[in-house]
N, C-alpha and C. Protein backbone atom coordinates (compact mmCIF):
# COMPACT_ATOMS: atom_id res chain seq x y z
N UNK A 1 22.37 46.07 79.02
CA UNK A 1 22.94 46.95 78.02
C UNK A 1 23.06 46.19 76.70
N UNK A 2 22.68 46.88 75.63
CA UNK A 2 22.78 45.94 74.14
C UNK A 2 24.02 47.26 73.47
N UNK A 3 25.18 46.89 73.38
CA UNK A 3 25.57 47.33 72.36
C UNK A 3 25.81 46.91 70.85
N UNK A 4 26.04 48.04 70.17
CA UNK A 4 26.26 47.85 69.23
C UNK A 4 27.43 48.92 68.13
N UNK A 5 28.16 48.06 67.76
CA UNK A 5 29.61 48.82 67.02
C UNK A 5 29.05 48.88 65.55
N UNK A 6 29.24 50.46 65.03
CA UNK A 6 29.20 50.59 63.95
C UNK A 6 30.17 51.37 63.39
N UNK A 7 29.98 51.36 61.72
CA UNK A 7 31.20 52.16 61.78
C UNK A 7 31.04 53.99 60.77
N UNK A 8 29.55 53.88 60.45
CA UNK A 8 28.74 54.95 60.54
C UNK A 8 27.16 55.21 61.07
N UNK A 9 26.31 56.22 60.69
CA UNK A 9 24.90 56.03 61.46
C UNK A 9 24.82 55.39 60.27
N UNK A 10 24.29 55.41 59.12
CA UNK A 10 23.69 54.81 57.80
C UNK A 10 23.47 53.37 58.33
N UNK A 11 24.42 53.15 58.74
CA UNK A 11 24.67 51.59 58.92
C UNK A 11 23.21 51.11 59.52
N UNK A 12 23.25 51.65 60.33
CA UNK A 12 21.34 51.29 61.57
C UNK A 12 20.49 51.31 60.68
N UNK A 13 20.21 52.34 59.67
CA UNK A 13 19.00 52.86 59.39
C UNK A 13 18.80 52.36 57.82
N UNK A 14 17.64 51.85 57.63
CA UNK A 14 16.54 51.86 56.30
C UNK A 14 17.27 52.70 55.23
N UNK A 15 18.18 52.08 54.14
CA UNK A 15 18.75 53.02 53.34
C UNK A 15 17.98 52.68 52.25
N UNK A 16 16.18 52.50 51.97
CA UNK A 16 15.45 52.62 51.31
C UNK A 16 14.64 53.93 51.82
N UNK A 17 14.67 54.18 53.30
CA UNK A 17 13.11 54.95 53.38
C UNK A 17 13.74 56.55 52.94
N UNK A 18 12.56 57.20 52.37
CA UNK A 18 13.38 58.29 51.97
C UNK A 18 12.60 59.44 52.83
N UNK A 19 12.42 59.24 54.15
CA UNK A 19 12.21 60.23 55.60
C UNK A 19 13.02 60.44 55.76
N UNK A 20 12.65 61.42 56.52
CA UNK A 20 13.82 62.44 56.78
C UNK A 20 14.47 61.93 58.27
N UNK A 21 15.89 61.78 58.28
CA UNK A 21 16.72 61.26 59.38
C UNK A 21 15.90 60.51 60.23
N UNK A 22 15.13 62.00 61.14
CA UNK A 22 15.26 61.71 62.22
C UNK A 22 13.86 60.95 62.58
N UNK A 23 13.30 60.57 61.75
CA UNK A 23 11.99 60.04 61.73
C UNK A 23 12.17 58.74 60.84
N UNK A 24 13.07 58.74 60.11
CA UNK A 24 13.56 56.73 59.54
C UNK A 24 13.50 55.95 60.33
N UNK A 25 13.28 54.35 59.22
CA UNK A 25 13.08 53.75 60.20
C UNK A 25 14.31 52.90 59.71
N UNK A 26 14.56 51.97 61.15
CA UNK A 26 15.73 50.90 61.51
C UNK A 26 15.93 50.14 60.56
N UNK A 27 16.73 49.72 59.71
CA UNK A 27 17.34 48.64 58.67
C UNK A 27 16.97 47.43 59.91
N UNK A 28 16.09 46.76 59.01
CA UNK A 28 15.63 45.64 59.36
C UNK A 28 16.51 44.74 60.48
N UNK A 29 17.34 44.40 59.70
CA UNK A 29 18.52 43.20 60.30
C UNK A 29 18.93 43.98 61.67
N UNK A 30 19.28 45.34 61.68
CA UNK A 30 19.93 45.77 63.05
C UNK A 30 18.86 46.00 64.10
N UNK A 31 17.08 46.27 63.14
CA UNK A 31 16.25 46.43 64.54
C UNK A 31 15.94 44.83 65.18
N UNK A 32 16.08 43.87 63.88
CA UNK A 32 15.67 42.39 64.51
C UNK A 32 17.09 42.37 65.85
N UNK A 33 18.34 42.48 65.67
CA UNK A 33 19.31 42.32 66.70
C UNK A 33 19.10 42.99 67.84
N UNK A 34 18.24 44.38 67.33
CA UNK A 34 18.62 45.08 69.47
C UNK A 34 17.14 44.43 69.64
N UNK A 35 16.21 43.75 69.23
CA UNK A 35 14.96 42.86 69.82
C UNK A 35 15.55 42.09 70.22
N UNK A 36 16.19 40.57 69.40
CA UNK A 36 15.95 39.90 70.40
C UNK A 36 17.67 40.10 71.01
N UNK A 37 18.06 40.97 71.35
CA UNK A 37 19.34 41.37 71.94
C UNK A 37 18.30 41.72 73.50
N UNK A 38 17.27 42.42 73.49
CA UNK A 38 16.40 42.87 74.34
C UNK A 38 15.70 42.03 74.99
N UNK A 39 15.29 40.97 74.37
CA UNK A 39 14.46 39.63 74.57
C UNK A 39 15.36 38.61 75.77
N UNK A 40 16.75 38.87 75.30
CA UNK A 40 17.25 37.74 75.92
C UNK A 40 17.36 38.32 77.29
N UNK A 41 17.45 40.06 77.53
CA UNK A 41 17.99 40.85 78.58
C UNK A 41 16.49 40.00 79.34
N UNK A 42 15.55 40.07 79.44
CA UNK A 42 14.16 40.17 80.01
C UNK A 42 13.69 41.50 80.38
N UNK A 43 12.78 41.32 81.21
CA UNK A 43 12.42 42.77 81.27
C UNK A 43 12.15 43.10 82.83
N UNK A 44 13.62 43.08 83.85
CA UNK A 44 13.52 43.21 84.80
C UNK A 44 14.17 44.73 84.82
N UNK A 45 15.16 44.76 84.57
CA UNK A 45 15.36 45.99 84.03
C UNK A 45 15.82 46.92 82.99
N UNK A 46 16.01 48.72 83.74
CA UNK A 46 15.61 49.63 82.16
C UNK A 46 16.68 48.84 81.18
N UNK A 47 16.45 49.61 79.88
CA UNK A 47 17.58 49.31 78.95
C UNK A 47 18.10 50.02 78.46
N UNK A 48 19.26 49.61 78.13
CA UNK A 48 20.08 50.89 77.96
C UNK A 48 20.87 50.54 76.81
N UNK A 49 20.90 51.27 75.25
CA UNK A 49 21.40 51.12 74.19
C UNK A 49 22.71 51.59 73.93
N UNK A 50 23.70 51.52 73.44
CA UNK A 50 24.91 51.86 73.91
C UNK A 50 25.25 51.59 72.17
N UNK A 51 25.78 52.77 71.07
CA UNK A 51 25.87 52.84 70.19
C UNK A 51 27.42 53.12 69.62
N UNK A 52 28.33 52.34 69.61
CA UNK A 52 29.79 52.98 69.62
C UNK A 52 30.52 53.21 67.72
N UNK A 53 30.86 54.16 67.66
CA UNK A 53 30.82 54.67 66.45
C UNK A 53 32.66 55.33 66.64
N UNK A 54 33.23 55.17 65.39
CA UNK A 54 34.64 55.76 65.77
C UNK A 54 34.24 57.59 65.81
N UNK A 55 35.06 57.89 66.28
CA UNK A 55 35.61 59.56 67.35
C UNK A 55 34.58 60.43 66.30
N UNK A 56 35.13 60.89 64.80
CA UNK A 56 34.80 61.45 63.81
C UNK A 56 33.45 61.22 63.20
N UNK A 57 32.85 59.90 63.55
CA UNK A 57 31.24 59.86 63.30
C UNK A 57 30.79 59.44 64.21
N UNK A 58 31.15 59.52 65.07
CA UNK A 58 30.44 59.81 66.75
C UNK A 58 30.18 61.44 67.02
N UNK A 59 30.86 62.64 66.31
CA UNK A 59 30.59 63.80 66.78
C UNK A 59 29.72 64.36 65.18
N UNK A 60 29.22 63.74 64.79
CA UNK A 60 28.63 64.53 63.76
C UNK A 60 27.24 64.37 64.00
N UNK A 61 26.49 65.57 63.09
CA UNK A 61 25.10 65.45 63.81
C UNK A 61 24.38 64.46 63.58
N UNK A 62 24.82 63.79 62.48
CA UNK A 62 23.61 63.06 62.09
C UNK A 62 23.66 61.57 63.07
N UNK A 63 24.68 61.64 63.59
CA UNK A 63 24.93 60.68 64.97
C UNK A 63 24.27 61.02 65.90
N UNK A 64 24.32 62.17 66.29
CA UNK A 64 23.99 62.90 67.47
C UNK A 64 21.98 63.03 67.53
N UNK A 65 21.76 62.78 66.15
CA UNK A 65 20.24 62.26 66.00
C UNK A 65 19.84 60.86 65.89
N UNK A 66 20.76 59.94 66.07
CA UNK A 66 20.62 58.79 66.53
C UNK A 66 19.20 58.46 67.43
N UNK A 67 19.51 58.37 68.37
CA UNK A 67 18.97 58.19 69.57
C UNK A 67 17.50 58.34 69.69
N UNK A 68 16.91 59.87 68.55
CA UNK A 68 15.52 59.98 68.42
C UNK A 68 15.24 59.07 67.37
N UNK A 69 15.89 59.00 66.33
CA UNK A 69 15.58 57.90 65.72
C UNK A 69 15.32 56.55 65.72
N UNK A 70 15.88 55.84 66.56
CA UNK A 70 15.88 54.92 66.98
C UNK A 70 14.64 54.66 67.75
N UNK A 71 14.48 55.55 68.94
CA UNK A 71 13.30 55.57 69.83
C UNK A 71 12.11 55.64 68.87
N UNK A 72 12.10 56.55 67.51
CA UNK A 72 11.04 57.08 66.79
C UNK A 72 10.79 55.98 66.38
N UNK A 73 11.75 54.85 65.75
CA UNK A 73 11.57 53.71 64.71
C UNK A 73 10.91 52.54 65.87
N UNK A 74 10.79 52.58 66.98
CA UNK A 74 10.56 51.26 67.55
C UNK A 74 8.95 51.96 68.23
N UNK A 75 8.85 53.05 68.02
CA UNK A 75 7.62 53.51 68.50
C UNK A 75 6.58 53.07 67.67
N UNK A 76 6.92 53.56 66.00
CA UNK A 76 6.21 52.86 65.07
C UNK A 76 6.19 51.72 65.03
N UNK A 77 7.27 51.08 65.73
CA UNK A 77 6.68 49.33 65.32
C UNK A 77 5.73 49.15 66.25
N UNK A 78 5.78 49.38 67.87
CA UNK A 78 4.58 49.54 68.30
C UNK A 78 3.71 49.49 68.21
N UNK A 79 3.12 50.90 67.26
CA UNK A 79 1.92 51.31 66.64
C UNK A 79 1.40 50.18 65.88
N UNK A 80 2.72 49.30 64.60
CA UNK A 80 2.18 48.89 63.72
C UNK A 80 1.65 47.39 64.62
N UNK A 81 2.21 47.00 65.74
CA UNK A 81 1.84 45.96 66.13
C UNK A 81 0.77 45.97 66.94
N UNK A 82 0.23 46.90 67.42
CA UNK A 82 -1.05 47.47 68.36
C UNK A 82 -1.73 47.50 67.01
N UNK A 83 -1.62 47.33 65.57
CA UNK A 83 -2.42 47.71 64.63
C UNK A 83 -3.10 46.00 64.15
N UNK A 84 -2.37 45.36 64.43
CA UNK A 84 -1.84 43.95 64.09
C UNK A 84 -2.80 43.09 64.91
N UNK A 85 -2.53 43.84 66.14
CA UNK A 85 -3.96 42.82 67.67
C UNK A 85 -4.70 42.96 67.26
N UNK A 86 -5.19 44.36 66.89
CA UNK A 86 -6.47 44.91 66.79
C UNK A 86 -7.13 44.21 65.59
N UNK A 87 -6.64 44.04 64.70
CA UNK A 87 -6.88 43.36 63.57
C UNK A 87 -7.39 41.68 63.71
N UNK A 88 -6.37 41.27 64.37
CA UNK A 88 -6.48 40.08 65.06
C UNK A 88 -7.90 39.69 65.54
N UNK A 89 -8.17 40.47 66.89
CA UNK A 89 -9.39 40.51 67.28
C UNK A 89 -10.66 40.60 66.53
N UNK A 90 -10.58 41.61 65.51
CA UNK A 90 -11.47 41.61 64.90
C UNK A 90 -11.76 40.48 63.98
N UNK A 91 -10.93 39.96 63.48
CA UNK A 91 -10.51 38.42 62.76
C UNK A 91 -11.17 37.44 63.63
N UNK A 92 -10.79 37.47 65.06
CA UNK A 92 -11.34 36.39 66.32
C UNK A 92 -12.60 36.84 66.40
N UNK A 93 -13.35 38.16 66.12
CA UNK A 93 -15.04 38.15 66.80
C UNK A 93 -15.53 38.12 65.29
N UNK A 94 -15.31 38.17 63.82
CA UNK A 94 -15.76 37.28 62.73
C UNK A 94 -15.82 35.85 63.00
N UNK A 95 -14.73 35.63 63.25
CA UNK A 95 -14.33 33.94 63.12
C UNK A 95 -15.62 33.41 64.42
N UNK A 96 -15.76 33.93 65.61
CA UNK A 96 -16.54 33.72 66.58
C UNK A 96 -17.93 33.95 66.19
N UNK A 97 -18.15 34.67 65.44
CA UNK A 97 -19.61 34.92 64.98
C UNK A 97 -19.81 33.60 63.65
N UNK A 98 -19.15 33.68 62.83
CA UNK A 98 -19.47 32.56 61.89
C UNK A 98 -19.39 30.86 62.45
N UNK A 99 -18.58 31.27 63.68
CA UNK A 99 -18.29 29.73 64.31
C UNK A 99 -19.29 29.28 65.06
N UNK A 100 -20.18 30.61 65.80
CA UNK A 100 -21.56 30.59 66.38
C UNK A 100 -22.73 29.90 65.87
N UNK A 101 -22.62 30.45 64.41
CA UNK A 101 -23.56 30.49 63.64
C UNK A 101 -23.43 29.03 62.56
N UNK A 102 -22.35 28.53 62.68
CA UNK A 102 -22.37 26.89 61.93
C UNK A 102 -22.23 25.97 63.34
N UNK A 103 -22.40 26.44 64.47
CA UNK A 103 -22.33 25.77 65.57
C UNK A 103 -23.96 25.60 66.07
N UNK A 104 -24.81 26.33 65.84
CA UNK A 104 -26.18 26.54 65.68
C UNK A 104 -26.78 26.12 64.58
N UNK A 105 -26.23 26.37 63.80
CA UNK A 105 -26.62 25.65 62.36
C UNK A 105 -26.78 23.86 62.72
N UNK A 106 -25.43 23.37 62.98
CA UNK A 106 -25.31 21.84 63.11
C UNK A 106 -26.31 21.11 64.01
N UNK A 107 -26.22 22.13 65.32
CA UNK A 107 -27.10 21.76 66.58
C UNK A 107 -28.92 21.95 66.04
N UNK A 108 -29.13 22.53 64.97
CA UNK A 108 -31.05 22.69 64.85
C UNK A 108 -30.65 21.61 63.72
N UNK A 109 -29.47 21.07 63.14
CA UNK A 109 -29.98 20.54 62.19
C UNK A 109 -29.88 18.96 63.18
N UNK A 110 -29.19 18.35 64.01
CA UNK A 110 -28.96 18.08 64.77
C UNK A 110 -30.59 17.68 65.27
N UNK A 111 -30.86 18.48 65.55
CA UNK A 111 -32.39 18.49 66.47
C UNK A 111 -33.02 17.74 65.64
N UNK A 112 -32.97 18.14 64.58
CA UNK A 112 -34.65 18.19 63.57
C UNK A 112 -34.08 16.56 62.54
N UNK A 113 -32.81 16.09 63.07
CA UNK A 113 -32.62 14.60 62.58
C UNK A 113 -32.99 13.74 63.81
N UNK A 114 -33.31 14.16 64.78
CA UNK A 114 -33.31 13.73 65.84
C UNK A 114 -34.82 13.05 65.78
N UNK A 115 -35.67 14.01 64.75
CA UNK A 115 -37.13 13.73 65.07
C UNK A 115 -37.39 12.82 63.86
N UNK A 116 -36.37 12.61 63.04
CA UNK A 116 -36.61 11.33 62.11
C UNK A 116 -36.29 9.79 62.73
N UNK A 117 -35.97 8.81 61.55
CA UNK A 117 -35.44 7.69 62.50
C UNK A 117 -34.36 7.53 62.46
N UNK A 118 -33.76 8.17 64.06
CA UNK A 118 -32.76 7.84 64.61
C UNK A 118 -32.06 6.96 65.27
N UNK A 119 -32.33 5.56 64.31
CA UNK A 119 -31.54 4.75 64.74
C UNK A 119 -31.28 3.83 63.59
N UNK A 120 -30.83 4.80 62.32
CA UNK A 120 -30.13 4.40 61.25
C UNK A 120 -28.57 4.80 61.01
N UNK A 121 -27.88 3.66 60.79
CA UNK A 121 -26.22 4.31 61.51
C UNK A 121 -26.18 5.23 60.53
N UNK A 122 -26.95 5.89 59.10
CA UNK A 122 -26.51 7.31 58.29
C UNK A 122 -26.78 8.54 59.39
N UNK A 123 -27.80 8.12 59.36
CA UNK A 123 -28.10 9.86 60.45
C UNK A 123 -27.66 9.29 61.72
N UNK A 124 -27.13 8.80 62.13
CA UNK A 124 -26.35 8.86 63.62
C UNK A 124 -24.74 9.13 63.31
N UNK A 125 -24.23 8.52 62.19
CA UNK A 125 -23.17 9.29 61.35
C UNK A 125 -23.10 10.51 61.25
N UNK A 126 -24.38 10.93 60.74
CA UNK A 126 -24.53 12.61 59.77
C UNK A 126 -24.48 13.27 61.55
N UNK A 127 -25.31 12.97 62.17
CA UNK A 127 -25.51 13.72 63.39
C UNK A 127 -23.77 13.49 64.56
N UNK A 128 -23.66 13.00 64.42
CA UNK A 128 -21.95 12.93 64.95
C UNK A 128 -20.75 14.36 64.04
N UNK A 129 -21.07 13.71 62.69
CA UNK A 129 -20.13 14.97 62.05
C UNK A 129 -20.81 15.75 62.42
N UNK A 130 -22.09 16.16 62.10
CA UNK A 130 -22.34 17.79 62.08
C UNK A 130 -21.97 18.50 63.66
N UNK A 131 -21.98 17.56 64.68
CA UNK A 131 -21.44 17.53 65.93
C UNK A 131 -19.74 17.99 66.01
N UNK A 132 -19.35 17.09 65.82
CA UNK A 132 -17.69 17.67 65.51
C UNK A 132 -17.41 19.01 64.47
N UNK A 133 -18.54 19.20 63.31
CA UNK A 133 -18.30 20.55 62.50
C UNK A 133 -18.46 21.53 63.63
N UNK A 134 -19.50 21.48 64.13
CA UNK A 134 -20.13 22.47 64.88
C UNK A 134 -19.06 23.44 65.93
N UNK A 135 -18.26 22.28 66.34
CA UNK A 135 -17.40 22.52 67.47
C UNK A 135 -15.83 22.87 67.02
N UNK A 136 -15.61 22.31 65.66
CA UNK A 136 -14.22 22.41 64.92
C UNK A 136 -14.68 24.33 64.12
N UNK A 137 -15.80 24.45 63.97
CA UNK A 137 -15.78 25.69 63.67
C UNK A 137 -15.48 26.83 64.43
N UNK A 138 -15.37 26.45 66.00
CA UNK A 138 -15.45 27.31 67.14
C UNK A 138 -13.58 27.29 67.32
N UNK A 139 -13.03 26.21 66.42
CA UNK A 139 -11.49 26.16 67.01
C UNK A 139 -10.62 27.37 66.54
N UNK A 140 -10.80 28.35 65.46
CA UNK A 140 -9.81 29.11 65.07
C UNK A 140 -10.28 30.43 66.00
N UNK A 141 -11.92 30.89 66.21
CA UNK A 141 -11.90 32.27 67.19
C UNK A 141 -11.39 31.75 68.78
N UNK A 142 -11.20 30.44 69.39
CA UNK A 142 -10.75 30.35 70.50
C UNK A 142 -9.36 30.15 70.25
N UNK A 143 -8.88 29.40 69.13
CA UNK A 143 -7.27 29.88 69.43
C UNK A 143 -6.37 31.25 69.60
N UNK A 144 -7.46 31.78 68.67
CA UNK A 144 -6.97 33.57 68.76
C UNK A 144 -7.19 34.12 70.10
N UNK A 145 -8.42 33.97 70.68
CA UNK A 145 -8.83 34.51 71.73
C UNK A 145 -7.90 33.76 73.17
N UNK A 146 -7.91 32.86 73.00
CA UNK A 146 -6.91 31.93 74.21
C UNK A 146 -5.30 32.17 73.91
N UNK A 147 -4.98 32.22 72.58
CA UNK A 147 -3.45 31.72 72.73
C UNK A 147 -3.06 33.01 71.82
N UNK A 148 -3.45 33.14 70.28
CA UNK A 148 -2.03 34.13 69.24
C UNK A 148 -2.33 35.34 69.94
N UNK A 149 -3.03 36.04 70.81
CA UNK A 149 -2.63 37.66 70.95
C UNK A 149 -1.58 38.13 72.08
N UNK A 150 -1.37 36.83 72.53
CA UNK A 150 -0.15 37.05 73.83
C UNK A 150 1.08 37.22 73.27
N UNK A 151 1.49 36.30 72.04
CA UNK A 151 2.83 36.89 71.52
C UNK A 151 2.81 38.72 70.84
N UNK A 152 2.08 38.82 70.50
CA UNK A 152 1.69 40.46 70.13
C UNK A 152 2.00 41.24 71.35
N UNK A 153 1.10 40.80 72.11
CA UNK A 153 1.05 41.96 73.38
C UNK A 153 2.15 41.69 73.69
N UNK A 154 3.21 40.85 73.73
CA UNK A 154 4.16 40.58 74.49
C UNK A 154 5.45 41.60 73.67
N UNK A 155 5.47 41.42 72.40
CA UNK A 155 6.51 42.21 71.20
C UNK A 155 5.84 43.57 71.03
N UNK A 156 4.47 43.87 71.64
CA UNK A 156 3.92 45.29 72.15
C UNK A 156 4.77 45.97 73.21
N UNK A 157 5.25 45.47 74.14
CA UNK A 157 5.48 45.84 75.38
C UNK A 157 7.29 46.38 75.13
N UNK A 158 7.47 44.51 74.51
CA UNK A 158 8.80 45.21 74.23
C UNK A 158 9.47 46.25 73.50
N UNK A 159 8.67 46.48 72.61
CA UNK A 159 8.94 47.50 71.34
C UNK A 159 8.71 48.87 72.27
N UNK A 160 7.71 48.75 73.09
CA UNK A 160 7.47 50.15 73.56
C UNK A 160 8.17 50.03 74.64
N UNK A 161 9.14 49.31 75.35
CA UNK A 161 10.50 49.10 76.10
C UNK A 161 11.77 49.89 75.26
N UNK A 162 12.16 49.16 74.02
CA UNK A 162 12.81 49.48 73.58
C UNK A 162 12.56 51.45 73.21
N UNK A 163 11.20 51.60 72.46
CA UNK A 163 11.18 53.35 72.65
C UNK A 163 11.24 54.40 73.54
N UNK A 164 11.15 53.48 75.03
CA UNK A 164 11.35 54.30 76.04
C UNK A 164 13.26 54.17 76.95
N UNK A 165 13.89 53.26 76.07
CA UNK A 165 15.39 53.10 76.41
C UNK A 165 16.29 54.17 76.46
N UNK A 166 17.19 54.01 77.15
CA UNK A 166 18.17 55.15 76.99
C UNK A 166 18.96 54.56 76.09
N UNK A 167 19.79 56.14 75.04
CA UNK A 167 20.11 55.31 73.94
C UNK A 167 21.71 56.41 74.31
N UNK A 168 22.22 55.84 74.18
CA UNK A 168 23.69 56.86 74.12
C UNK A 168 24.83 56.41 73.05
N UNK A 169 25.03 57.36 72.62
CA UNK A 169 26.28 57.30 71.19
C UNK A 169 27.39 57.41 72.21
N UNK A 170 28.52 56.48 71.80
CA UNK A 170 30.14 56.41 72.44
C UNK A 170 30.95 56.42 71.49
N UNK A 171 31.45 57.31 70.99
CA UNK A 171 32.99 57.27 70.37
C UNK A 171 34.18 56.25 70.54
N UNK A 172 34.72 55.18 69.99
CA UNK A 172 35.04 54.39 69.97
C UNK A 172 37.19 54.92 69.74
């Protein structure tokens, strides 16, 4: 359970975006708290948001639209972070294609020093770097591809945890 005491709805919500209620999105600072308020829960089980507001703005509507809002605002982050991988990836199969292609580059040039005389320490130099370029070019599409899209997918899952939460307003 993540609660949270407020002492109107305004308080939660983006008092820049100018959408309408029930489709705003979360004031930054309070959606970063029910994350990693959510983060620390893990994700064994559901979650359950628990919103306590005193008696008089606990029964008004725009309280009582809480709950879609909230779900609405973490859906979009979702989206925007499923927008974010995707991007990513495409970043990792550029980066993989240009890393291919100076990795092939180094290796024919590589070759074709090979058929000079190779056993002058410049071109056994030159042929070493272009060796390490070749392979240092391949390091940013395998870090993407091996390691940065797991924190995404991972703040994917949760975000779309958090939009599928039960959210309940309590009068305080």
């Amino acid at each position: 359970m993540i609660e949270i005491k407020i002492n109107a709805p305004e308080q939660i919500l983006n008092s820049f975006d100018p959408s309408p209620f029930h489709i705003r999105d979360l004031d930054d600072r309070a959606a970063e708290y029910i994350i990693e308020s959510a983060e620390e829960l893990g994700s064994a089980n559901p979650l359950l948001l628990v919103i306590e507001l005193p008696r008089s703005e606990a029964e008004r509507d725009l309280s009582q639209d809480l709950p879609e809002a909230l779900s609405n605002s973490f859906r979009y982050r979702a989206t925007q972070a499923r927008f974010r991988l995707r991007d990513l990836f495409r970043i990792g199969r550029l980066s993989l294609a240009i890393g291919l292609a100076v990795l092939g580059l180094c290796t024919l040039t590589i070759h074709l020093l090979g058929h000079s005389d190779g056993s002058s320490a410049l071109v056994q130099m030159t042929e070493q770097g272009l060796f390490i370029l070749g392979w240092v070019a391949l390091w940013r599409p395998l870090e993407i591809f091996l390691y940065d899209w797991w924190p995404i997918r991972k703040r994917i899952a949760l975000l779309d945890r958090l939009a599928g939460a039960r959210i309940e307003i309590r009068p305080r």
